[in-house]
N, C-alpha and C. Protein backbone atom coordinates (compact mmCIF):
# COMPACT_ATOMS: atom_id res chain seq x y z
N UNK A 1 -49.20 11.14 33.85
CA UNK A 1 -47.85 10.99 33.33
C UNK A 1 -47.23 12.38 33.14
N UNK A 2 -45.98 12.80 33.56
CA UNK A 2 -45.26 14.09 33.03
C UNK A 2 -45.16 13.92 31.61
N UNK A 3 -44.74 15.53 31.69
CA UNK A 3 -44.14 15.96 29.86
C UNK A 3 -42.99 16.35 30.51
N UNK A 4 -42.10 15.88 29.68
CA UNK A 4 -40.42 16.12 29.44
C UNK A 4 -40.23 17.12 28.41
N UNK A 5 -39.31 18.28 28.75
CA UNK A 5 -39.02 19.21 27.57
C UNK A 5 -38.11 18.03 26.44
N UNK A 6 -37.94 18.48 25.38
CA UNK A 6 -37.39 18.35 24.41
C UNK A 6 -35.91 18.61 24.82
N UNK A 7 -35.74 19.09 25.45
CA UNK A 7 -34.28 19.97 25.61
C UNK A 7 -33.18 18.53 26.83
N UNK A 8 -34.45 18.36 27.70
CA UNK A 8 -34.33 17.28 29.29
C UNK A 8 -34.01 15.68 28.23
N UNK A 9 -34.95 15.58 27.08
CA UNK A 9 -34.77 13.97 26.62
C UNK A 9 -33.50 14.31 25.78
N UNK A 10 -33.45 15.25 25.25
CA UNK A 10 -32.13 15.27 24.19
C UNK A 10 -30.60 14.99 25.48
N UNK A 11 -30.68 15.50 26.68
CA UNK A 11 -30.05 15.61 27.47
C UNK A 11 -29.55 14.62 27.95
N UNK A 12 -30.82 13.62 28.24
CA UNK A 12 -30.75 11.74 28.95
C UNK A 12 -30.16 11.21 27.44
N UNK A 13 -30.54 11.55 26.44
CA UNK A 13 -30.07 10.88 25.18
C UNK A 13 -28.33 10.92 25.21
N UNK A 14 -28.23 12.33 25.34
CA UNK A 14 -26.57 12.00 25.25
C UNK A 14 -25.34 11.80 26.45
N UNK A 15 -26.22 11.88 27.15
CA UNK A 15 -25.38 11.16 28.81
C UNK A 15 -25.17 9.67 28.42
N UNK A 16 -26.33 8.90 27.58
CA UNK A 16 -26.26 7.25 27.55
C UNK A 16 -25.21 7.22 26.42
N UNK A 17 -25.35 8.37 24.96
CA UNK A 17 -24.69 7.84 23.53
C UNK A 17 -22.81 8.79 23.67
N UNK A 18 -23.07 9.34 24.62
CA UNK A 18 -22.05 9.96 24.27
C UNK A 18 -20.82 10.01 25.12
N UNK A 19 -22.01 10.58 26.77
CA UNK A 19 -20.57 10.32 27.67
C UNK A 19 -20.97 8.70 28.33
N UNK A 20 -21.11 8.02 27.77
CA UNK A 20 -20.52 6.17 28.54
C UNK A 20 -21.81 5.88 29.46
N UNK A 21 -22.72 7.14 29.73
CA UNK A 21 -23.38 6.24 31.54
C UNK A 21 -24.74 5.77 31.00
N UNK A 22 -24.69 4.43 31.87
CA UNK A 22 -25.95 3.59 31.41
C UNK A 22 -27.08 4.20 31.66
N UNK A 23 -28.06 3.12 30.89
CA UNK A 23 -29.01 3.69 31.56
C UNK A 23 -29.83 3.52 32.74
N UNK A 24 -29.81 2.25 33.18
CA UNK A 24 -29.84 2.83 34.85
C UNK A 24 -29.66 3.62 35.41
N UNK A 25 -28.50 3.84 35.37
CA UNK A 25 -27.96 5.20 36.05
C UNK A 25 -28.17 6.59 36.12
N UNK A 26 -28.54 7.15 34.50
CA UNK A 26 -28.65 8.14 34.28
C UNK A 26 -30.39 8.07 34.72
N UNK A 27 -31.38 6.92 34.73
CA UNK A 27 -32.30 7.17 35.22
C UNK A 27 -32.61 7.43 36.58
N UNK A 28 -31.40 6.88 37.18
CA UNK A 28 -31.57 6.88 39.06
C UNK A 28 -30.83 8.40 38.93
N UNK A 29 -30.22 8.98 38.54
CA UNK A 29 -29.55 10.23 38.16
C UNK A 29 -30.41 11.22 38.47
N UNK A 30 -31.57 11.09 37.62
CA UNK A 30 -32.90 12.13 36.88
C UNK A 30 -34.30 11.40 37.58
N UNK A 31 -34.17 10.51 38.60
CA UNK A 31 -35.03 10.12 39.12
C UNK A 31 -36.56 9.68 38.12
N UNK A 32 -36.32 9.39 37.23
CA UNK A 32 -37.22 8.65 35.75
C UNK A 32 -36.90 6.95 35.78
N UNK A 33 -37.72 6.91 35.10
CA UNK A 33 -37.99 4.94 34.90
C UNK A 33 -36.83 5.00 33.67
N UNK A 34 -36.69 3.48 33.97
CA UNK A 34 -35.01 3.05 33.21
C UNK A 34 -36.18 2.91 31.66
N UNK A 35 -36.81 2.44 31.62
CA UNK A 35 -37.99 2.17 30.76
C UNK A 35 -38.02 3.66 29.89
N UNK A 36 -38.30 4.66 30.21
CA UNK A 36 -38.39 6.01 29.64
C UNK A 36 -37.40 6.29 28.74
N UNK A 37 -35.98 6.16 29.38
CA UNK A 37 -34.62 6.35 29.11
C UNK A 37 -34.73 5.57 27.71
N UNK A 38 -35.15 3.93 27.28
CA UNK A 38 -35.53 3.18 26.28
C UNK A 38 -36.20 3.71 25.61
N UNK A 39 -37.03 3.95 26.15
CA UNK A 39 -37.94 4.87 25.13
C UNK A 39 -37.73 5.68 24.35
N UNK A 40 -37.16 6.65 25.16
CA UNK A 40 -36.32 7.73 24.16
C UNK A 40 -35.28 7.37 23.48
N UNK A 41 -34.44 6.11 23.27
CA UNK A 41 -33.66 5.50 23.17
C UNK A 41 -34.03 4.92 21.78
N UNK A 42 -35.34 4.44 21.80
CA UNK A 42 -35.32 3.57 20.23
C UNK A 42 -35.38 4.30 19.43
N UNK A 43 -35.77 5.29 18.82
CA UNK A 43 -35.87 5.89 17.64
C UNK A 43 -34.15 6.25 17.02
N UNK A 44 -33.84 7.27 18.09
CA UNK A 44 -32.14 6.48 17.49
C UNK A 44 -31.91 5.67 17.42
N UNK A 45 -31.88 4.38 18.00
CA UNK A 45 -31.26 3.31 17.70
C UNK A 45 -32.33 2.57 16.51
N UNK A 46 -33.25 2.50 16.45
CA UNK A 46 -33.48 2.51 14.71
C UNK A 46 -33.52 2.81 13.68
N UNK A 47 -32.76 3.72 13.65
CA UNK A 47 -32.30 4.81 13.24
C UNK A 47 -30.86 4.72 12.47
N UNK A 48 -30.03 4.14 13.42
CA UNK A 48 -29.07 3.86 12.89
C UNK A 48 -28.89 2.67 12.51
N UNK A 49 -29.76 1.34 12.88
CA UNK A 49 -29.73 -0.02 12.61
C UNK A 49 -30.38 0.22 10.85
N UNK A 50 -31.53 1.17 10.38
CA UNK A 50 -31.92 1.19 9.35
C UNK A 50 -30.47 2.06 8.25
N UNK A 51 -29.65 3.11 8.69
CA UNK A 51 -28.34 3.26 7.92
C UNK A 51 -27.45 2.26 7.98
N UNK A 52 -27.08 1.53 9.30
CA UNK A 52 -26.13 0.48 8.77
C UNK A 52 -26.37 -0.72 8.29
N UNK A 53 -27.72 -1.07 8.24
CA UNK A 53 -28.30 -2.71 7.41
C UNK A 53 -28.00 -2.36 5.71
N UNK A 54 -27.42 -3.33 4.99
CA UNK A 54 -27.10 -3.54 4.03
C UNK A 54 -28.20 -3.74 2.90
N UNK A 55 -27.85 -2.86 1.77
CA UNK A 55 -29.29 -2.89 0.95
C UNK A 55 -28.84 -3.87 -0.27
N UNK A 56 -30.35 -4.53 -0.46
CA UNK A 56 -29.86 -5.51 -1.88
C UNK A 56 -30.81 -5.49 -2.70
């Protein structure tokens, strides 16, 4: 399996959150599995599902 810099996932991260392109795309883009792109993908997105869920 490769290692991805830190610098390359922060990179795929904000091509998907910031400028609009899916992730398909940005994986056929960077020639990586759409799967990876997810990967790097959940921790933000639980991330923010744990700030916007409502506390009681």
């Amino acid at each position: 399996m490769m290692s991805y810099s830190y610098q390359f996932c922060l990179k795929i991260i904000k091509l998907v959150t910031e400028q609009d392109y899916g992730i398909r795309e940005v994986a056929k883009l960077h020639k990586i599995s759409h799967s990876l792109v997810i990967y790097w993908l959940k921790p933000l997105i639980s991330s923010i599902l744990r700030q916007s869920s409502p506390s009681f």
